[in-house]
Protein backbone atom coordinates (compact mmCIF):
# COMPACT_ATOMS: atom_id res chain seq x y z
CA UNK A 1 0.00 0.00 0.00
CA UNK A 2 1.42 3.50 -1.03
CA UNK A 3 -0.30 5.32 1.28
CA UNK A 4 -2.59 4.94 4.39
CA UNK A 5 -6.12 5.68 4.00
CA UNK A 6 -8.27 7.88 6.21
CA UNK A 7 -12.00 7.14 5.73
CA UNK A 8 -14.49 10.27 7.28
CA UNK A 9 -17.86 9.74 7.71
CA UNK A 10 -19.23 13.26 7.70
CA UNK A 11 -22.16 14.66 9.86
CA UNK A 12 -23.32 18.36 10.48
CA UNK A 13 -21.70 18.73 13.94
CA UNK A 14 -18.69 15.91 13.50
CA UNK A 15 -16.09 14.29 11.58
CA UNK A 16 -15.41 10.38 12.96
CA UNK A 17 -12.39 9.23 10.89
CA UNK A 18 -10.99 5.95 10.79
CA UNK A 19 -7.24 5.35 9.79
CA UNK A 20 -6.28 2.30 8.29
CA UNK A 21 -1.93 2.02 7.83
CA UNK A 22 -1.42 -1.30 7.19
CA UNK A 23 -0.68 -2.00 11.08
CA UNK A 24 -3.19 -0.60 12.87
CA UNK A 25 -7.21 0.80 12.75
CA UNK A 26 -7.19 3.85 14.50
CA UNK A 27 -10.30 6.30 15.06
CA UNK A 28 -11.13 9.73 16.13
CA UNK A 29 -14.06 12.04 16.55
CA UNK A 30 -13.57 15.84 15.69
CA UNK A 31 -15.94 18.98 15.36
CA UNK A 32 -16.98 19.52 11.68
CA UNK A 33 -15.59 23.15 12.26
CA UNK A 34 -12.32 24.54 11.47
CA UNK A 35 -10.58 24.54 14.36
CA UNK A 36 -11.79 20.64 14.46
CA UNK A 37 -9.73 20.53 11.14
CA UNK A 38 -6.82 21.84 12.75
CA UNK A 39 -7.04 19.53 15.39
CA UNK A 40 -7.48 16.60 12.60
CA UNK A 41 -4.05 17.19 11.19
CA UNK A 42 -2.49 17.77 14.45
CA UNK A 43 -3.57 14.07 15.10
CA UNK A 44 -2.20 12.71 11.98
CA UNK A 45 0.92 14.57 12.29
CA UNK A 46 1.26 12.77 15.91
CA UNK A 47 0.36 9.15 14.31
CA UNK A 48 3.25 10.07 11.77
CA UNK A 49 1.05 10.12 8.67
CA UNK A 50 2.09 12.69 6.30
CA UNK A 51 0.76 11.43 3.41
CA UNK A 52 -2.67 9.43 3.03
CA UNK A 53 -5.86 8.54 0.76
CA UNK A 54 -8.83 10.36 2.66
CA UNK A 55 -12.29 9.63 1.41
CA UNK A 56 -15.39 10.94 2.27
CA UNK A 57 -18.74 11.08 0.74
CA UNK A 58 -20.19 14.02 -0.89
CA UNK A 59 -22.71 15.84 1.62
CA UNK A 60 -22.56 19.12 0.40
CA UNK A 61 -21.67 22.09 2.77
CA UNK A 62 -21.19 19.73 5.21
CA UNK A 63 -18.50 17.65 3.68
CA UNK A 64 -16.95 20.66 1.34
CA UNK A 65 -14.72 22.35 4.06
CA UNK A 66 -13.01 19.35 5.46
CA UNK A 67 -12.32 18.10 2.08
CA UNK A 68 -10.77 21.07 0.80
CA UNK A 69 -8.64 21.72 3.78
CA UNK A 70 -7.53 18.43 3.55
CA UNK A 71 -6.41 19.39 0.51
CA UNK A 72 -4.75 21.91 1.00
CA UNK A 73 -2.56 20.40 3.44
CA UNK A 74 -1.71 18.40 0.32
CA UNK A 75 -3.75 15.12 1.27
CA UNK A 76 -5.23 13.17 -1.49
CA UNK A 77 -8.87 13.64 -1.15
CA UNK A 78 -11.44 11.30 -2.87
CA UNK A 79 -15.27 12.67 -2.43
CA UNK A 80 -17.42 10.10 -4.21
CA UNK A 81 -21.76 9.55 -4.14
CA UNK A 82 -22.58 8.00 -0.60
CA UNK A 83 -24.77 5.45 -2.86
CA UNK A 84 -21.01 3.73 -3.79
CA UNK A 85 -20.56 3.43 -0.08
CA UNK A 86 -24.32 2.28 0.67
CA UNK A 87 -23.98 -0.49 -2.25
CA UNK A 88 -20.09 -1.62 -1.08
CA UNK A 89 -21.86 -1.86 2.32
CA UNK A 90 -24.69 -3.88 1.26
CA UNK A 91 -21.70 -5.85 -0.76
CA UNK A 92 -19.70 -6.65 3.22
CA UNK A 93 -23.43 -8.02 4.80
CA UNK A 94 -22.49 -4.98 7.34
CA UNK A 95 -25.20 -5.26 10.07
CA UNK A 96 -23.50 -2.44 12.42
CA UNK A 97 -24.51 1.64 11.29
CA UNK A 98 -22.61 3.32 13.67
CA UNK A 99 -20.56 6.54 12.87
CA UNK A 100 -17.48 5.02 13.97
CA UNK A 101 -18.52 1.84 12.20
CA UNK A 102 -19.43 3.97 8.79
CA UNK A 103 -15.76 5.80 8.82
CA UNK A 104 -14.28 2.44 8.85
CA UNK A 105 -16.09 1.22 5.85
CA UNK A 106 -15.42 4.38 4.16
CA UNK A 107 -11.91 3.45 4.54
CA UNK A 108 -11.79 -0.18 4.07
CA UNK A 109 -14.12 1.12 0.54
CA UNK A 110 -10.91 3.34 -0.22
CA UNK A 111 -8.19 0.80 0.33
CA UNK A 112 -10.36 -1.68 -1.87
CA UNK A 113 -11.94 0.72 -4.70
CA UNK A 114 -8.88 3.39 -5.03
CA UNK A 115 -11.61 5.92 -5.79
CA UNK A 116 -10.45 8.97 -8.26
CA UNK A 117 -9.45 12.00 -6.81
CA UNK A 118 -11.21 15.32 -6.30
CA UNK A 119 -9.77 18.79 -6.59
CA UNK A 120 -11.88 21.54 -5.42
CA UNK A 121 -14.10 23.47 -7.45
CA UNK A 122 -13.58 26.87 -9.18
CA UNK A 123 -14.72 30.22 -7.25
CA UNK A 124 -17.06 30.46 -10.14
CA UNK A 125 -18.90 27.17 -9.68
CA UNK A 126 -19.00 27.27 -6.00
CA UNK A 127 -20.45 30.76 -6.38
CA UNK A 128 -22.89 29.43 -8.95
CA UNK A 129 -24.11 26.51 -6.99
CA UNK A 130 -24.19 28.33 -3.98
CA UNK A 131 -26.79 31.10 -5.34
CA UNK A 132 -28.75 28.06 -7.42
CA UNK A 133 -28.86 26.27 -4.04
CA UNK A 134 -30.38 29.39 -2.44
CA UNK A 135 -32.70 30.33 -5.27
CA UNK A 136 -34.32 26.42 -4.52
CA UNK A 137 -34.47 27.02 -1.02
CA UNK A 138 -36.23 30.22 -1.94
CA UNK A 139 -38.94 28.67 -4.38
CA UNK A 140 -39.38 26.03 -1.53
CA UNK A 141 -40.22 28.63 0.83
CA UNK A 142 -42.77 30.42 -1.19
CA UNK A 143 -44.67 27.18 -2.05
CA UNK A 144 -44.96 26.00 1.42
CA UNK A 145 -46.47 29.82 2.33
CA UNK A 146 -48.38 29.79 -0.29
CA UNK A 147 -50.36 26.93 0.49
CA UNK A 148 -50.62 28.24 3.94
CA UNK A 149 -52.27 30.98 2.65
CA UNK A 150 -54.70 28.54 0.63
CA UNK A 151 -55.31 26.65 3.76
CA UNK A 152 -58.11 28.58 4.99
CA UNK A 153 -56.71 31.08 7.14
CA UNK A 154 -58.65 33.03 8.51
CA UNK A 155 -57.05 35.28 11.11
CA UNK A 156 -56.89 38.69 9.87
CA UNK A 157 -52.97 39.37 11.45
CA UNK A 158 -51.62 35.71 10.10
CA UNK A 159 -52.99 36.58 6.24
CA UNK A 160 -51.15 40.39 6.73
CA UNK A 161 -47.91 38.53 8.02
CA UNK A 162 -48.60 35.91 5.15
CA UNK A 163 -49.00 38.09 1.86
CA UNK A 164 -46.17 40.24 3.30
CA UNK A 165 -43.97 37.33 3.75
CA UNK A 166 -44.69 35.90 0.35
CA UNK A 167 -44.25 39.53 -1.38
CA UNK A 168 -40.87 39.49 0.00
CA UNK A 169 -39.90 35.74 -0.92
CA UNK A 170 -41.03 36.78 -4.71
CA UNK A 171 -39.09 39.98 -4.49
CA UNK A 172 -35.91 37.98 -3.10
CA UNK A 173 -36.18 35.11 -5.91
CA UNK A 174 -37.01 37.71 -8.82
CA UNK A 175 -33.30 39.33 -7.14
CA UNK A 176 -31.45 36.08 -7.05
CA UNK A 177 -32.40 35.31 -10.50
CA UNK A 178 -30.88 38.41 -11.75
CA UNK A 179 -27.79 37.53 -9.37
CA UNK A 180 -27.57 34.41 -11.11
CA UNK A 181 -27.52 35.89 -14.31
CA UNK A 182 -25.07 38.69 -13.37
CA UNK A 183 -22.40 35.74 -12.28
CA UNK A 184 -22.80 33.68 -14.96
CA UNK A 185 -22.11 36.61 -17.47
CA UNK A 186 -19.06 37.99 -15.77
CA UNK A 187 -17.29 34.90 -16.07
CA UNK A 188 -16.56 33.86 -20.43
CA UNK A 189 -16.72 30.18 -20.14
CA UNK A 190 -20.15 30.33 -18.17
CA UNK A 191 -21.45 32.30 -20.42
CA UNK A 192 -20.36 30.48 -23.82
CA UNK A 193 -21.49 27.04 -21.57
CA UNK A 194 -25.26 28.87 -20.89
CA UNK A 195 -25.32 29.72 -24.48
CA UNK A 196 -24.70 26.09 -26.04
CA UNK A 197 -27.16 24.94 -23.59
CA UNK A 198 -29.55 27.14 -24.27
CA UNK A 199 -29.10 26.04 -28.12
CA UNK A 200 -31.01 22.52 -27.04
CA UNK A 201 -34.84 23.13 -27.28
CA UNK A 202 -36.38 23.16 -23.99
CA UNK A 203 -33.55 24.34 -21.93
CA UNK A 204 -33.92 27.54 -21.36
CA UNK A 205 -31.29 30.37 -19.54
CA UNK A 206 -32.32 29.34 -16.21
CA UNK A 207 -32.53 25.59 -16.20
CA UNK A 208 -29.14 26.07 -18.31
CA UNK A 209 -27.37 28.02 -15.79
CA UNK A 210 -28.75 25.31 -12.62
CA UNK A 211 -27.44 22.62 -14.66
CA UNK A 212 -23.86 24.52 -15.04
CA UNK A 213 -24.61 24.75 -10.87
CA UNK A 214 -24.15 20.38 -10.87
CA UNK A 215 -21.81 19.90 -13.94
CA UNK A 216 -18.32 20.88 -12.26
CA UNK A 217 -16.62 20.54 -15.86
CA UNK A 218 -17.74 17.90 -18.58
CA UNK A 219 -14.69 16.69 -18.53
CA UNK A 220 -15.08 14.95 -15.11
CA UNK A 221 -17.46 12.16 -17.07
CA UNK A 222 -15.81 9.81 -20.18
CA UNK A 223 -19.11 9.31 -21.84
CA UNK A 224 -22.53 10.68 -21.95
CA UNK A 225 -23.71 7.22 -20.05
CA UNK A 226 -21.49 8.44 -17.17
CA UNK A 227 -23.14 11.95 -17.13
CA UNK A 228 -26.53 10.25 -17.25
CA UNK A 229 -26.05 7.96 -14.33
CA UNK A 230 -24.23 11.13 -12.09
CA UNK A 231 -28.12 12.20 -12.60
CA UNK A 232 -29.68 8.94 -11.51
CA UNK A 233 -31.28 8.37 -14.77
CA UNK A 234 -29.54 4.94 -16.20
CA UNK A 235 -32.35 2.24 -16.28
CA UNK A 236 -32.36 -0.28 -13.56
CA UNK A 237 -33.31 -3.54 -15.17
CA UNK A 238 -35.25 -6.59 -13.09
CA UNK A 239 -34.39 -10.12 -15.06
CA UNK A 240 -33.54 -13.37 -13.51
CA UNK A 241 -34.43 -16.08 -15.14
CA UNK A 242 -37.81 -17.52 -16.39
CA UNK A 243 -40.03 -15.65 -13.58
CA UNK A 244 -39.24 -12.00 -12.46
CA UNK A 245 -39.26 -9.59 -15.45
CA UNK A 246 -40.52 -6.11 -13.66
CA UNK A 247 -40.73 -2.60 -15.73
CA UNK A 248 -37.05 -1.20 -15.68
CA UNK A 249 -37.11 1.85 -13.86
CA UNK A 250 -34.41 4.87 -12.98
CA UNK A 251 -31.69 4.03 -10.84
CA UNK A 252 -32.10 7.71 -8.72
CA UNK A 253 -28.33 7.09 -7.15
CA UNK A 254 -27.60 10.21 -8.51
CA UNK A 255 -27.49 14.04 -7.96
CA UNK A 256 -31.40 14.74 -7.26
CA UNK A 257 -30.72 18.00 -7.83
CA UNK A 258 -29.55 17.74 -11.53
CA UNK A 259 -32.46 14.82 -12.41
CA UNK A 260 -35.02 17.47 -10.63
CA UNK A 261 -33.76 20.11 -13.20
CA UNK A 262 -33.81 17.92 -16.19
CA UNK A 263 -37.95 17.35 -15.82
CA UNK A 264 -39.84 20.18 -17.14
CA UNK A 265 -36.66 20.90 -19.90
CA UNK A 266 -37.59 16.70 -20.74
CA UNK A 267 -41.15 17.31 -20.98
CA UNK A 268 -40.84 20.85 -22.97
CA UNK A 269 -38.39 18.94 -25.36
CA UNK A 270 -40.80 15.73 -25.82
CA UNK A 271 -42.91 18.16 -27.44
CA UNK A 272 -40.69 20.56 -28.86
CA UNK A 273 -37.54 19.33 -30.01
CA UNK A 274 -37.47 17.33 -32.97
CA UNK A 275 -34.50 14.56 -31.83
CA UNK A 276 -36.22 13.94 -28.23
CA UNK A 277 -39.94 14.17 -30.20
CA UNK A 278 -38.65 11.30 -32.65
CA UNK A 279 -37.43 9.24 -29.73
CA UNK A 280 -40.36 9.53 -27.39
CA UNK A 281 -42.64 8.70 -30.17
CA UNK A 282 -40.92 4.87 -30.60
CA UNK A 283 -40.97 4.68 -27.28
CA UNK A 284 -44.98 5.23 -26.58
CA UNK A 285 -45.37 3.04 -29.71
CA UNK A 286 -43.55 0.52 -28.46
CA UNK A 287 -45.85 0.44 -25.34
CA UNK A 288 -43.75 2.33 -22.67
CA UNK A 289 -46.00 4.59 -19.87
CA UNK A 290 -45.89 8.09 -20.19
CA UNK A 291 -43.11 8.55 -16.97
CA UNK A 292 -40.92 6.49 -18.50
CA UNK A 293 -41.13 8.45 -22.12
CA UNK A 294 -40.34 11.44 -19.90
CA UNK A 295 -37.79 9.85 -17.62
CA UNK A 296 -36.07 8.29 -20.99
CA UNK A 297 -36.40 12.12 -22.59
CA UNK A 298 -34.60 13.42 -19.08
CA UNK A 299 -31.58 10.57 -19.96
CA UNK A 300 -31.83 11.77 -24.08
CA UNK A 301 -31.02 15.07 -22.80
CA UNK A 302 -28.25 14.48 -20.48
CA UNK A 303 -26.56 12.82 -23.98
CA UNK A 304 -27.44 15.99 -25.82
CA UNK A 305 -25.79 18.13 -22.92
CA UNK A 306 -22.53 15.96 -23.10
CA UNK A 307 -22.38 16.73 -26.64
CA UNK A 308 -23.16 20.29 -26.86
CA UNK A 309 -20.54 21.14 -23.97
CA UNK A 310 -18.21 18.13 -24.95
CA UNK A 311 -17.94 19.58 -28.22
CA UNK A 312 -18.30 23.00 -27.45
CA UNK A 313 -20.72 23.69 -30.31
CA UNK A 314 -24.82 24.58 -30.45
CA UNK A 315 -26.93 21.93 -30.66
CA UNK A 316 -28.08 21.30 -34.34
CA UNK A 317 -31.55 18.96 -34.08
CA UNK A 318 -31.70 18.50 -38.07
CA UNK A 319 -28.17 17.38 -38.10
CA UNK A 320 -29.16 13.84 -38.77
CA UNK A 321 -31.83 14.95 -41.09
CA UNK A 322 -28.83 17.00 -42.91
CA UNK A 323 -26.34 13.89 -43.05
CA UNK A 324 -29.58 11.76 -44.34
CA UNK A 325 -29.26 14.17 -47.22
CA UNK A 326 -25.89 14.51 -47.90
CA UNK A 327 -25.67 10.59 -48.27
């Protein structure tokens, strides 16, 4: 082994880690909190470990600080989707969900599966997920008033407070928006990225500028497929043998937030653009239901996303209506 591994299992509050050197498990709580980070190092300075594979799973904020300090101290960091963890889990027969327990899997699953490793994300992109991130948080907000106000309330001081409160969420999402906007035009290769998007019927400047909020950088997948199941939207098939043939259905280990993002673009394109129209129409002929026309269209477009920003040109949806011609 090259290098020890440090497996963290990452909660809001704390960090348990486990250490695994090739001699010796050793494990630690700290605060999930800077000066818990210092104290993290401090304690693999003292077991001698200067160099070592950490892994942890992505969390969001939660997980984001320790990994990139951890980097910086010149660490190599792995983050990888907790559903690679759940399924190695399920894989071991593990019984035992314990914190302590789930930061030595985590690095038992690192000295096994020699995940890839991360490097943190531009200043743009964090800035651009954070505000995307806020703007759902805001929409959230309003809904859940909203319907509070459709409830039937009747108190005259609660619908004042109410219609104020949902006036001000509108104003604040209406601003975000056009913070959104103002970020993603002051940096070039946002732009030029929102613009190719935007070239694919049914994505529009919005839903183009969330999905450049979950797509670090293209480059991060090989393949289209790869993209498509970072969304949760590869097929899950049921076959074993003679008996059990269920409906295929979406896998959902993914990034919820990118497959939640992809459904009203999937049903505007069903309808709209030619390529995804084509498609859905063999599918309902061939007898699928109408989700899974719409959650196919959501994994059509996460191919036609790869391409446009793989490529780095607009989407053309008569190009194979054009090469039908040529030939």
């Amino acid at each position: 082994m090259a290098h020890p591994v440090l497996g963290i299992d990452v909660s809001k509050e704390t960090l348990d880690v486990a250490l695994i050197d090739g001699v010796r498990l050793s494990t630690k709580q700290f605060d999930n909190e800077p000066a818990g980070y210092q104290r993290l190092r401090l304690w693999l300075h003292k077991q001698g470990i200067s160099k070592a594979h950490v892994c942890l799973e992505a969390t969001g904020q939660y997980s984001d600080g320790v990994a990139e300090f951890l980097h910086e101290q010149n660490y190599e960091v792995s983050v990888v989707n907790p559903a690679r963890i759940k399924h190695y889990a399920n894989s071991k027969l593990r019984r035992n969900k314990t914190d302590k327990a789930d930061a030595q899997l985590i690095a038992e699953y690192c000295l096994r599966e020699k995940p890839a490793l991360w490097s943190p994300p531009p200043v743009s992109f964090k800035h651009l997920q954070a505000l995307i991130r806020h703007l759902d948080d805001l929409q959230v907000n309003l809904t859940r008033e909203t319907n509070r106000l459709a409830s039937g309330v009747r108190t005259p001081q609660v619908l004042e407070q109410l219609k104020d409160l949902i006036t001000f969420l509108k104003q604040q999402i209406q601003q975000t928006k056009t913070m959104i906007q103002a970020h993603i035009n002051s940096y070039p290769d946002l732009k030029r990225k929102q613009i190719l998007l935007t070239s694919i019927r049914g994505i529009g400047a919005l839903t183009a500028a969330k999905i450049l909020g979950e797509i670090r950088d293209v480059t991060d997948f090989e393949n289209a497929r790869q993209l498509a199941a970072y969304a949760g939207l590869t097929p899950r098939n049921f076959l074993s043998g003679t008996s059990v043939h269920k409906k295929s259905r979406l896998s959902k280990a993914g990034n919820s937030n990118l497959r939640k993002d992809l459904f009203l673009p999937a049903i505007v394109a069903k309808r709209y653009n030619l390529i995804v129209k084509a498609f859905c129409v063999r599918l309902e002929q061939s007898g699928l239901r109408p989700m899974e026309v719409v959650g196919a269209a959501m994994h059509k477009l996460t191919h036609l996303i790869f391409g446009v920003l793989k490529s780095g040109r607009p989407f053309d949806e008569n190009y194979l209506v054009n090469v039908q011609t040529r030939s």
